[in-house]
N, C-alpha and C. Protein backbone atom coordinates (compact mmCIF):
# COMPACT_ATOMS: atom_id res chain seq x y z
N UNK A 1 242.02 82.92 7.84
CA UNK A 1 240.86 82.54 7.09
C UNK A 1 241.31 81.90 5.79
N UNK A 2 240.73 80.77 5.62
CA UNK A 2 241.17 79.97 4.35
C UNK A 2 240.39 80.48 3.12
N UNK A 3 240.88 79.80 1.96
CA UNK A 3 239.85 80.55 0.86
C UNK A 3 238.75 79.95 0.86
N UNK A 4 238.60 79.12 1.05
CA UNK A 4 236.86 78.35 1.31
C UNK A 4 235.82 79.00 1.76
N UNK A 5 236.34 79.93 3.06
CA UNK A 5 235.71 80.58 4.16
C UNK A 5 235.50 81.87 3.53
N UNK A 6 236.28 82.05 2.57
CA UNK A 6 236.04 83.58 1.65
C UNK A 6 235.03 83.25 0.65
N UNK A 7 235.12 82.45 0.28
CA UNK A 7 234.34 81.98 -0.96
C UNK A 7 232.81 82.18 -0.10
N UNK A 8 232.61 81.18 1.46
CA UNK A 8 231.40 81.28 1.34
C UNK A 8 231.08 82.27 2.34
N UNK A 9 231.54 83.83 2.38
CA UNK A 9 231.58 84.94 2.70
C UNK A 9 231.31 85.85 1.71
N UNK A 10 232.28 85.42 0.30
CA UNK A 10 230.96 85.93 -0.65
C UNK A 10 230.40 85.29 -0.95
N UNK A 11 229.76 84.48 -0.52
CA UNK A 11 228.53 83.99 -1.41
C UNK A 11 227.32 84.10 -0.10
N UNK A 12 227.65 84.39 1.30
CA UNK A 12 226.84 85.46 2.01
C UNK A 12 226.52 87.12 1.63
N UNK A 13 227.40 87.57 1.14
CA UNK A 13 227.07 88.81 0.70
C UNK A 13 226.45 89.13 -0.04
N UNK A 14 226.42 88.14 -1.52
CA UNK A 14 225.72 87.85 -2.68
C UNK A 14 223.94 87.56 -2.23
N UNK A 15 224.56 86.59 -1.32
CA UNK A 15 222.96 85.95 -1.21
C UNK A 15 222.07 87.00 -0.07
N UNK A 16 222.58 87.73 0.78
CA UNK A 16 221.96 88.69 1.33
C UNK A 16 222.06 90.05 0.70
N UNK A 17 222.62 90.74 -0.36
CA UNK A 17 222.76 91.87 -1.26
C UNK A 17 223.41 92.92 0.16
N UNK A 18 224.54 92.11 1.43
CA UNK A 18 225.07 93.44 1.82
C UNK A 18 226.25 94.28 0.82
N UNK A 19 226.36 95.99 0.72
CA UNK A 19 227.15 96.06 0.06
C UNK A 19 226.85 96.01 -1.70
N UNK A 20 226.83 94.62 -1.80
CA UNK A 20 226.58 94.55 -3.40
C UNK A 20 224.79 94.90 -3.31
N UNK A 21 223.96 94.52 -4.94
CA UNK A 21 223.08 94.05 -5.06
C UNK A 21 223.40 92.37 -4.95
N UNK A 22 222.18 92.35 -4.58
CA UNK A 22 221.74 90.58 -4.13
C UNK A 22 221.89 90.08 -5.41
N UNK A 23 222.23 89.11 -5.53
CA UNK A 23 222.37 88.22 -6.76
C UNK A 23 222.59 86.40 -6.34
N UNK A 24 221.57 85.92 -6.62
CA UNK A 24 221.49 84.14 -6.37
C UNK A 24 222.41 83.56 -6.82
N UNK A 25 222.58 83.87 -8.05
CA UNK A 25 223.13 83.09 -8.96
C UNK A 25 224.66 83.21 -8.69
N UNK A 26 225.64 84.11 -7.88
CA UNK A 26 226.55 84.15 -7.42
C UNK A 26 227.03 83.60 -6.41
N UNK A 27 225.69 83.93 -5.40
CA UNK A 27 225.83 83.05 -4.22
C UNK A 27 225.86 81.71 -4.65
N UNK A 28 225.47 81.13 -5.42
CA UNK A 28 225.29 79.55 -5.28
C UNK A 28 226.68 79.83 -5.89
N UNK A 29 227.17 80.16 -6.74
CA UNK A 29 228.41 79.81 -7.66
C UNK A 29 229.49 79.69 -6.10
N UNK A 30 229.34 81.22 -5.71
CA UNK A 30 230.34 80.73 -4.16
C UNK A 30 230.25 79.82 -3.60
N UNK A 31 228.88 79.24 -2.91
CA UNK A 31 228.98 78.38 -2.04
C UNK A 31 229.35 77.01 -2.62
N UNK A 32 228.99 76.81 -3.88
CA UNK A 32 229.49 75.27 -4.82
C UNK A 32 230.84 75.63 -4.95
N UNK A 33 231.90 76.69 -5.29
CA UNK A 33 232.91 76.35 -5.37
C UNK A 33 233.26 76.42 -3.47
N UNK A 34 233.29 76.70 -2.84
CA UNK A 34 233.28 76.43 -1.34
C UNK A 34 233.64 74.65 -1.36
N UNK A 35 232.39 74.03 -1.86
CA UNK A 35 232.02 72.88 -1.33
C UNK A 35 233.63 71.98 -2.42
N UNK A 36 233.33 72.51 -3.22
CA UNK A 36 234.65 72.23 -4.56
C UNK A 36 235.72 71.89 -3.74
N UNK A 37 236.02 73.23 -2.80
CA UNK A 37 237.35 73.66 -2.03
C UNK A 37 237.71 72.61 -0.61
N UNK A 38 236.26 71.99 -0.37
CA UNK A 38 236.50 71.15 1.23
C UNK A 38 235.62 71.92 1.95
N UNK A 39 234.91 72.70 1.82
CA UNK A 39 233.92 72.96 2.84
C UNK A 39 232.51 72.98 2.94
N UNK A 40 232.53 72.13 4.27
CA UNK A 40 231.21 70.96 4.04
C UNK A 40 230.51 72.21 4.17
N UNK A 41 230.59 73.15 5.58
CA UNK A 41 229.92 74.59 5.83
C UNK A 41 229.02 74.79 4.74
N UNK A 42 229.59 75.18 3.28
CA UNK A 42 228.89 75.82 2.06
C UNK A 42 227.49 74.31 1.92
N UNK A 43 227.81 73.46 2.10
CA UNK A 43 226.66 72.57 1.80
C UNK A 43 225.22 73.28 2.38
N UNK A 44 225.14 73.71 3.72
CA UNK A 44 224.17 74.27 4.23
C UNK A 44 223.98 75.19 4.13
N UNK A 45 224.34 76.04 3.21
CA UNK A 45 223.96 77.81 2.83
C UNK A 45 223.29 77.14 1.43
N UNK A 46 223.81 76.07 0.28
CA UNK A 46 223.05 75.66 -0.72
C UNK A 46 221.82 74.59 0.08
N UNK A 47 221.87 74.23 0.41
CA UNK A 47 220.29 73.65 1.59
C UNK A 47 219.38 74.96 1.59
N UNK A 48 219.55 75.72 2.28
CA UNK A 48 218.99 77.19 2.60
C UNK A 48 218.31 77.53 0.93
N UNK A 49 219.54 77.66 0.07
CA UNK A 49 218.66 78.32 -1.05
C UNK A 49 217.68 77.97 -1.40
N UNK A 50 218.19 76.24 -1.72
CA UNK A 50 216.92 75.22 -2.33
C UNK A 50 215.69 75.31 -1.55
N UNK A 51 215.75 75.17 -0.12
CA UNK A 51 214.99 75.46 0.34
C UNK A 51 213.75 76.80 0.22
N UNK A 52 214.69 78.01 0.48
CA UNK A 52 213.76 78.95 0.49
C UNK A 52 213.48 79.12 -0.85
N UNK A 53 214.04 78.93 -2.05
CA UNK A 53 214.23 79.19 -3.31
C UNK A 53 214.94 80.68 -3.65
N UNK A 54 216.07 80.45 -2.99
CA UNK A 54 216.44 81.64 -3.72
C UNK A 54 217.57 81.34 -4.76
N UNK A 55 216.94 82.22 -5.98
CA UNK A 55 217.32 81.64 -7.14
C UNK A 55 217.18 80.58 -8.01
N UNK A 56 216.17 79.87 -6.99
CA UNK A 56 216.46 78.35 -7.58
C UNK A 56 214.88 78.17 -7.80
N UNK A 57 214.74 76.74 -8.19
CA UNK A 57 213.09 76.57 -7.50
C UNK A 57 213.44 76.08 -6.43
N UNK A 58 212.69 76.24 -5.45
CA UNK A 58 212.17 75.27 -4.23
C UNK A 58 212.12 73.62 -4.40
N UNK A 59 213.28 73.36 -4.14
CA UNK A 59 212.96 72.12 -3.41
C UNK A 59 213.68 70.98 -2.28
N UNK A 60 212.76 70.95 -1.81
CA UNK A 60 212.88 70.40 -0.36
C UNK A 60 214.12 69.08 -0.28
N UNK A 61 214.18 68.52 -1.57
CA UNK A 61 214.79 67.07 -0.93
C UNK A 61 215.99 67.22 -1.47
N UNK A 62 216.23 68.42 -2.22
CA UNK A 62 217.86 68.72 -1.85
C UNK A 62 218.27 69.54 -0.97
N UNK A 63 217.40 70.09 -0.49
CA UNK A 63 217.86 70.96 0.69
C UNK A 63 218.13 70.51 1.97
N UNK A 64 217.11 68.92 1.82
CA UNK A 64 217.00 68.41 2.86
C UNK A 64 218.77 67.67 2.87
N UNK A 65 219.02 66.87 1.45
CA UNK A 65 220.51 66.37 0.98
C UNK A 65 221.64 67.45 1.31
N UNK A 66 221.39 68.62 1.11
CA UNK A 66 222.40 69.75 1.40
C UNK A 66 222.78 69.60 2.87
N UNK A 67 221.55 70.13 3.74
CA UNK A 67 221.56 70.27 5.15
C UNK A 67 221.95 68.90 5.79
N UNK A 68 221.67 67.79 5.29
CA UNK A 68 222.25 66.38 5.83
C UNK A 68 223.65 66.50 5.48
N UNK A 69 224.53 66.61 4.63
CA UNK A 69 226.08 66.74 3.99
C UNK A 69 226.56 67.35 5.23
N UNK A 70 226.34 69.19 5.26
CA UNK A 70 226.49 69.92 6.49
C UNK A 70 226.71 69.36 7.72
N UNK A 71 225.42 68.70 8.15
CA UNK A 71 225.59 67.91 9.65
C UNK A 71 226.43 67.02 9.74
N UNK A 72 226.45 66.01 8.85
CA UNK A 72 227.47 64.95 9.03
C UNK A 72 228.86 65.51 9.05
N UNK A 73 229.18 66.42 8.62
CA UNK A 73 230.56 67.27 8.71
C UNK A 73 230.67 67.57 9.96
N UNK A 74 229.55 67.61 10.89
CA UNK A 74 229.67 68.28 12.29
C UNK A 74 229.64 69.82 11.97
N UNK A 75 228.69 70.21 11.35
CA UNK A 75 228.15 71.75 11.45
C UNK A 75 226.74 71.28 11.72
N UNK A 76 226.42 71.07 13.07
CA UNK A 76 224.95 71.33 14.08
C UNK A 76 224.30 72.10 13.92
N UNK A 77 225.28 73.37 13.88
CA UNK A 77 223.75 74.39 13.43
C UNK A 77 222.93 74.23 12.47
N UNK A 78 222.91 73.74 11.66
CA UNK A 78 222.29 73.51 10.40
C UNK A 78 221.13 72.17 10.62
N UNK A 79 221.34 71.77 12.19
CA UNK A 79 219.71 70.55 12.29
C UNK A 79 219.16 71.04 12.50
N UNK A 80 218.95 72.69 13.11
CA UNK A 80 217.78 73.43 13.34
C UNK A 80 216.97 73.57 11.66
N UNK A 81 217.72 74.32 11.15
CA UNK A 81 217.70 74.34 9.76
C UNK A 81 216.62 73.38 9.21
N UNK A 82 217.59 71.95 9.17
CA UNK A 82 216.41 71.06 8.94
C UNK A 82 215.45 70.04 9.34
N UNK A 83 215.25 70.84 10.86
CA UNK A 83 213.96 70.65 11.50
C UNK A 83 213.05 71.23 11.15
N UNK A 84 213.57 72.71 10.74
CA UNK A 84 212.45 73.27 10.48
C UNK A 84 211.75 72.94 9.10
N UNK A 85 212.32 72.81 8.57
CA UNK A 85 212.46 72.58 6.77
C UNK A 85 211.44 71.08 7.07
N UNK A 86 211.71 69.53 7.70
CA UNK A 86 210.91 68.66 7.88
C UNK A 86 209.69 69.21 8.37
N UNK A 87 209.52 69.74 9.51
CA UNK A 87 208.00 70.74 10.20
C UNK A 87 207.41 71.44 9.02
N UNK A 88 208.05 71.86 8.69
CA UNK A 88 207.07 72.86 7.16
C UNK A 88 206.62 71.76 6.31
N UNK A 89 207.18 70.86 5.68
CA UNK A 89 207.10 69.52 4.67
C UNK A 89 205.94 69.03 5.31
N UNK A 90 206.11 68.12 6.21
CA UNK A 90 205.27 67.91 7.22
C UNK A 90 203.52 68.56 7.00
N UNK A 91 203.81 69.93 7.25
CA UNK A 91 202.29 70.64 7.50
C UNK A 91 201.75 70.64 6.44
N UNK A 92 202.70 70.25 4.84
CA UNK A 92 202.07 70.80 3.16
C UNK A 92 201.30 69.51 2.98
């Protein structure tokens, strides 16, 4: 496991409070230094936040920029992500 992959391992732990208390503002610090480090991965966990707002405000068109970074790296999982994220936009 590289340190990238640690970084955005804590900044899963952070952002789901396993273990620790939950704290946003950590998680994003992980997943941006992640992205710092070469990993596109962390782009789509900061998509997620903006999105749901955690920590952040809500908003959609960086989350939508996050989750696009992600995919083009070839992390797929993350078009579900922002399918769903367009479908919600969509219905407001």
């Amino acid at each position: 496991m590289g340190a990238s992959e640690v970084l955005i391992d804590f900044g899963l732990v952070f952002m789901n409070g396993y273990v620790v208390n939950q704290d946003y503002e950590k998680a994003m610090s992980y997943f941006k230094q992640a992205i710092s480090a070469g990993d596109a991965a962390a782009n789509g966990y900061v998509g997620l936040m903006y999105e749901m707002g955690y920590g952040v405000e809500v908003n959609y068109d960086l989350a939508q920029e996050y989750y696009n970074k992600a995919i083009d790296a070839g992390f797929s999982v993350f078009q579900e992500y922002l399918d769903d994220l367009l479908s919600t936009a969509n219905d407001e």
